[in-house]
Protein backbone atom coordinates (compact mmCIF):
# COMPACT_ATOMS: atom_id res chain seq x y z
CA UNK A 1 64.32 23.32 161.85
CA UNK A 2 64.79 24.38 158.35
CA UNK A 3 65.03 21.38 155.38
CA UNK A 4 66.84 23.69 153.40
CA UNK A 5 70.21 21.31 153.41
CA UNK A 6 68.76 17.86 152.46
CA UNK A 7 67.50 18.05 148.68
CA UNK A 8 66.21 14.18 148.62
CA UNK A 9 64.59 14.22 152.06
CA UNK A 10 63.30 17.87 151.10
CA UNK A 11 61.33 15.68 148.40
CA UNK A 12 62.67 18.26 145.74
CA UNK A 13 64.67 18.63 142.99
CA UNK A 14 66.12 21.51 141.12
CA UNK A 15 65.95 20.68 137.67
CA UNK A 16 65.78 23.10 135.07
CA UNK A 17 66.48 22.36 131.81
CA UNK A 18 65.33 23.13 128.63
CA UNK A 19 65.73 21.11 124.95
CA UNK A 20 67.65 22.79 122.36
CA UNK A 21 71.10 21.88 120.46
CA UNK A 22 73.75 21.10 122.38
CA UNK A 23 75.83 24.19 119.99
CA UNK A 24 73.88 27.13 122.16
CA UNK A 25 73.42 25.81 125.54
CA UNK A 26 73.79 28.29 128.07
CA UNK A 27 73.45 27.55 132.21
CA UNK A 28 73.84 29.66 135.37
CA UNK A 29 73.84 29.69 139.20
CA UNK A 30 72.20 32.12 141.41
CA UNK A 31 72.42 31.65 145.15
CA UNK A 32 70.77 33.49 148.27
CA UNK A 33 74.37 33.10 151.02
CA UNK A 34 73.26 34.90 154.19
CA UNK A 35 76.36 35.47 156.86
CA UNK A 36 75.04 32.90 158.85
CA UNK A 37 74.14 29.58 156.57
CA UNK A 38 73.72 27.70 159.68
CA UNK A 39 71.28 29.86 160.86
CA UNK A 40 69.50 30.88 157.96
CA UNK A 41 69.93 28.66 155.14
CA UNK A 42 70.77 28.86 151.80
CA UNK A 43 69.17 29.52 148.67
CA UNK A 44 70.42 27.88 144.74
CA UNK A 45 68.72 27.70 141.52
CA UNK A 46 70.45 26.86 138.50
CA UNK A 47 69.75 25.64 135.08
CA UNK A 48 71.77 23.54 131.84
CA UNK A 49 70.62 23.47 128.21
CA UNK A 50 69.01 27.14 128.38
CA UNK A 51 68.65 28.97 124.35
CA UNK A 52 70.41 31.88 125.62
CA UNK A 53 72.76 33.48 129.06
CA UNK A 54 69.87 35.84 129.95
CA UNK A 55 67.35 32.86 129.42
CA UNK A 56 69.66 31.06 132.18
CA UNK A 57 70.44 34.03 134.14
CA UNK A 58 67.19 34.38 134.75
CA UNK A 59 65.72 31.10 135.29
CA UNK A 60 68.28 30.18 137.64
CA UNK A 61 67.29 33.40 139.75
CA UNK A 62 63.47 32.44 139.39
CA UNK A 63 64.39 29.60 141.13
CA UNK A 64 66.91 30.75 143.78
CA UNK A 65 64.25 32.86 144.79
CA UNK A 66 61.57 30.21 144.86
CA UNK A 67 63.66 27.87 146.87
CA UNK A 68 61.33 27.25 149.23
CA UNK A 69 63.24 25.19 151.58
CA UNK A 70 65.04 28.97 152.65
CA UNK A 71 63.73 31.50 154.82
CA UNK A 72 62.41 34.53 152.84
CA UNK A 73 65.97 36.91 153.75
CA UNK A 74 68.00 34.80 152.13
CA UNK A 75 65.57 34.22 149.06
CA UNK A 76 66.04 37.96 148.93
CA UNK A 77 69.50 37.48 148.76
CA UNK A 78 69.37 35.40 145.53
CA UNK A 79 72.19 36.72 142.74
CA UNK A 80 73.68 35.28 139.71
CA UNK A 81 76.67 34.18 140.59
CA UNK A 82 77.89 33.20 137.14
CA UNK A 83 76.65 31.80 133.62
CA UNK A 84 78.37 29.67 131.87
CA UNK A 85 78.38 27.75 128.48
CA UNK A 86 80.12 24.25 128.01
CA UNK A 87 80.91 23.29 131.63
CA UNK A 88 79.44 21.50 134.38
CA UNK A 89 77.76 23.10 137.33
CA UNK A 90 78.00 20.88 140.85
CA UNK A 91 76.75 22.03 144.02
CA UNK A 92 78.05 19.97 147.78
CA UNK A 93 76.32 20.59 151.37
CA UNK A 94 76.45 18.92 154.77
CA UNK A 95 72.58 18.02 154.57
CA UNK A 96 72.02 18.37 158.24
CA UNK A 97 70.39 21.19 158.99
CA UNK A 98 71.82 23.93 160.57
CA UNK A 99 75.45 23.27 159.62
CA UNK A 100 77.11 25.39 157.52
CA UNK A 101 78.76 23.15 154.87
CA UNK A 102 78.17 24.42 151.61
CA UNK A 103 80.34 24.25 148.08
CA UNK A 104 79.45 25.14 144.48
CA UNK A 105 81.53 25.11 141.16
CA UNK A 106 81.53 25.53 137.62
CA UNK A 107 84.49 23.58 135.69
CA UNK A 108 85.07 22.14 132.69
CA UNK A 109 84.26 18.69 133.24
CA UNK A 110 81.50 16.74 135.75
CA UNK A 111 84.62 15.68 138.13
CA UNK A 112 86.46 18.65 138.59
CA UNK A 113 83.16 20.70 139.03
CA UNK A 114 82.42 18.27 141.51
CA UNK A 115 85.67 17.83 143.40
CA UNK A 116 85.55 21.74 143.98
CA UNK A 117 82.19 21.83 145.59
CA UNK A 118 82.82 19.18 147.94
CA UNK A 119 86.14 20.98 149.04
CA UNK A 120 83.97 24.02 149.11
CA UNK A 121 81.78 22.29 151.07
CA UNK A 122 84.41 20.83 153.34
CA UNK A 123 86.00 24.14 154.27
CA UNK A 124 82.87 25.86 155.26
CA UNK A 125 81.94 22.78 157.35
CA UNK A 126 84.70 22.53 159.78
CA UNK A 127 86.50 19.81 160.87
CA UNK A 128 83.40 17.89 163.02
CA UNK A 129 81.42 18.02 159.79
CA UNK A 130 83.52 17.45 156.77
CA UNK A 131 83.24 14.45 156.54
CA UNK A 132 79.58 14.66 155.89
CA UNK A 133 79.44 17.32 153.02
CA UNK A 134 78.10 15.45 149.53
CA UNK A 135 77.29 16.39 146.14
CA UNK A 136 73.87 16.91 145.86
CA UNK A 137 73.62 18.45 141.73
CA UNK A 138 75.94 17.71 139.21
CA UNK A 139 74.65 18.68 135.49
CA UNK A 140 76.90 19.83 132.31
CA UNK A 141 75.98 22.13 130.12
CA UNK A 142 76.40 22.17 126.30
CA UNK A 143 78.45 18.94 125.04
CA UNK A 144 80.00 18.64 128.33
CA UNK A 145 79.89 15.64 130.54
């Protein structure tokens, strides 16, 4: 049984940031989504406060692909989903494994970020596990909070 939905019981964090003025901040996601997150995980790596995009770009990717708590397919899977400057990145999952409840967004501000991924999250779990999806990483980039 894979630990790849439960960041605190995982004993992990992904935290990736980097100290620099708030005026050139620069963040990104990259995420390993196989067809079947239930059965194979999924992979995320993301990073705030980065000096430039394709310092984030590629930091976040580093650690999508390091995400050890994945099986090795979907680390191979790992792409940049988006970079961003300014907003808030927030990632929701069901954290018991093998459920597929999963939700990520970048949005303007901490809440609405948030509020995505756990619909996200919701919709990919299905009605039995909904209920259970949470926000697991919320971080703003730039002067956002």
């Amino acid at each position: 049984m894979l630990c790849f939905r439960t960041f605190a019981a995982c004993g992990f964090l992904l935290i990736a940031s980097f100290s620099i003025s708030a005026a050139r901040a620069d963040g990104a996601i990259a995420v390993g989504l196989p067809a079947d997150v239930a059965k194979d995980g999924v992979a995320f790596g993301w990073v705030v406060q980065a000096t430039t995009r394709q310092n984030a770009e590629r930091e976040a990717l580093k650690q999508c692909h390091e995400f050890r708590e994945a099986t090795e397919s979907t680390r191979a899977l790992c792409a940049v989903m988006r970079a961003f400057k300014n907003e808030c990145v927030a990632i929701a999952i069901d954290p018991e494994a093998g459920t597929s409840g999963i939700g990520w967004a970048i949005l303007p501000t901490k809440q609405a970020a948030e509020s995505k991924a756990l619909a996200d999250c919701r919709a990919t779990a299905g009605r039995s596990r909904a209920s259970f999806c949470q926000v697991s990483i919320a971080r703003c980039d730039g002067t956002q909070r």
